[in-house]
Protein backbone atom coordinates (compact mmCIF):
# COMPACT_ATOMS: atom_id res chain seq x y z
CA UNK A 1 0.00 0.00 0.00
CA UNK A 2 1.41 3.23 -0.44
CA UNK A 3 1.49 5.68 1.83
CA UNK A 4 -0.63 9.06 1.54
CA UNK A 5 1.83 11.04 2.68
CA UNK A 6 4.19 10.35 -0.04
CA UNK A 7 5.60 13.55 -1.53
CA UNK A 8 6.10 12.19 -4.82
CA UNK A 9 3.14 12.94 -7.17
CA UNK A 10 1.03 10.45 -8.51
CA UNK A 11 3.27 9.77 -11.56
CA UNK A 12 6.17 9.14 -10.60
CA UNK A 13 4.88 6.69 -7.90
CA UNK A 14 3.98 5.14 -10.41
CA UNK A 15 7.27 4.32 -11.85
CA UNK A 16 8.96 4.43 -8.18
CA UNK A 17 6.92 2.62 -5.68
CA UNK A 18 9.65 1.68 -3.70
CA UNK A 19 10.66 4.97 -2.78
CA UNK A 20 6.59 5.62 -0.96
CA UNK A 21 6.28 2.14 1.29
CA UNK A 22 7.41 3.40 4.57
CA UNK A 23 7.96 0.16 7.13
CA UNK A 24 5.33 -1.84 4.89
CA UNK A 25 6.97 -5.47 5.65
CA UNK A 26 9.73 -5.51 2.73
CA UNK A 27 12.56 -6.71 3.84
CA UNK A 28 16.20 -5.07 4.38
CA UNK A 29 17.40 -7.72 1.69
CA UNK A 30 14.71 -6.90 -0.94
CA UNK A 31 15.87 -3.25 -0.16
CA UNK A 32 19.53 -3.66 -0.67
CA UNK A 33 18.95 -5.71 -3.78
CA UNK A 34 16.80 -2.91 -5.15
CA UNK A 35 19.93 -0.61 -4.32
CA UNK A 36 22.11 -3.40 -5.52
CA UNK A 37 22.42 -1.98 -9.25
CA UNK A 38 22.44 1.60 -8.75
CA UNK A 39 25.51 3.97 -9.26
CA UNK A 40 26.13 6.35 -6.29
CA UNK A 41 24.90 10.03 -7.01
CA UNK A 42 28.18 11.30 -7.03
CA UNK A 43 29.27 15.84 -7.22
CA UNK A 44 29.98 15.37 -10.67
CA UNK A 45 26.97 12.80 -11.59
CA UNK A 46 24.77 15.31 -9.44
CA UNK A 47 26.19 18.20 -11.87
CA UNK A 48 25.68 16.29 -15.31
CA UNK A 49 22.15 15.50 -14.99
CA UNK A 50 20.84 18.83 -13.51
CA UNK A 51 22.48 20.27 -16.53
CA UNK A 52 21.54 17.61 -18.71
CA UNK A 53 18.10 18.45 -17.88
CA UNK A 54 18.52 22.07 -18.20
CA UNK A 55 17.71 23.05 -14.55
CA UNK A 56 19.71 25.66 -12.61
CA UNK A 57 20.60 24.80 -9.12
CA UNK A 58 16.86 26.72 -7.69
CA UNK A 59 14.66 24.64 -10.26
CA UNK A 60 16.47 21.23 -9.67
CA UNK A 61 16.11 21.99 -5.87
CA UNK A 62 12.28 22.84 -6.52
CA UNK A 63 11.67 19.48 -8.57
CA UNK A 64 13.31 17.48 -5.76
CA UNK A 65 11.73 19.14 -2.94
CA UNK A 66 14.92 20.56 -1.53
CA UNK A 67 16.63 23.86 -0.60
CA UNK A 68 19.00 25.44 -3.27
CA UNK A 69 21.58 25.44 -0.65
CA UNK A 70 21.27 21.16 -0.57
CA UNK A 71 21.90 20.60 -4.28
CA UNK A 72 24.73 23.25 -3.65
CA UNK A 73 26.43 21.12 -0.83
CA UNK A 74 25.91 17.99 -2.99
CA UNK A 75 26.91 19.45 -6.32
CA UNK A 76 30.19 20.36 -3.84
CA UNK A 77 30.81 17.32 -2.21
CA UNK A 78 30.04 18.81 0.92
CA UNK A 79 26.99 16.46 1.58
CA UNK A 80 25.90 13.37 0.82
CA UNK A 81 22.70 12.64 -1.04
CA UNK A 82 19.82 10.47 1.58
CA UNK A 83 18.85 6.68 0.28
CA UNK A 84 15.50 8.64 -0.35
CA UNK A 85 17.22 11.43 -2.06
CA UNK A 86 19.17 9.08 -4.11
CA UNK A 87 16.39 6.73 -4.74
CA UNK A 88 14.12 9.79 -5.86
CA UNK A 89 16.74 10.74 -8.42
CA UNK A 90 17.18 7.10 -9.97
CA UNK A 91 13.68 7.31 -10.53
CA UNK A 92 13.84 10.36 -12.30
CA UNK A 93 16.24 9.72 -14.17
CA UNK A 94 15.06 6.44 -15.40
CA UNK A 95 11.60 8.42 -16.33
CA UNK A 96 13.17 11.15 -17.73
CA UNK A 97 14.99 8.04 -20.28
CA UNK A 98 11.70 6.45 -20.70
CA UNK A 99 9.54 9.04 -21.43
CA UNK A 100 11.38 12.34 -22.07
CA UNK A 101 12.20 15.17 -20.10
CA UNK A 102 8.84 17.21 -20.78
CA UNK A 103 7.15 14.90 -18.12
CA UNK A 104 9.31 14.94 -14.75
């Protein structure tokens, strides 16, 4: 079930219902092996897809729910992106290859 309070909109729960069951009974191995295959959001991979996508720092921040000052510290190296945070931007990306960027 997923939860209501999931900030991700309709859509892209859709396409990431992972990220939205909170505690629901899956497992921590099911978890790591849906982590298992993803690359690490590194400064520079952070960098290539905002830009890829044509966002500036405030717009990326907006579509992710963040402060500017977040994508900053990431795009720095300063922080690290959360498993949610990380999670949210696999899925993303992997609608943005399916289906364009015009609907993120």
């Amino acid at each position: 079930m997923i939860s209501s309070n999931c900030p991700l909109n309709k859509e892209v729960r859709k396409h990431c219902i992972p990220n939205c069951i909170p505690h629901s009974g899956l497992d921590i191995l099911t978890l790591l092996d849906y982590n298992k295959g993803m690359d690490p959001w590194t400064p520079e991979r952070i960098i290539m897809y905002r830009k890829h996508l044509g966002l500036t720092q405030l717009e990326f921040a907006a579509l992710l729910g963040v402060q500017r000052n977040y994508i900053h510290m990431l795009e720095k190296g300063l922080r690290t992106p959360s498993p949610t945070l990380s999670r949210l931007m696999d899925c993303l990306e992997q609608k943005e290859e399916n289906h364009g960027k015009r609907n993120l």
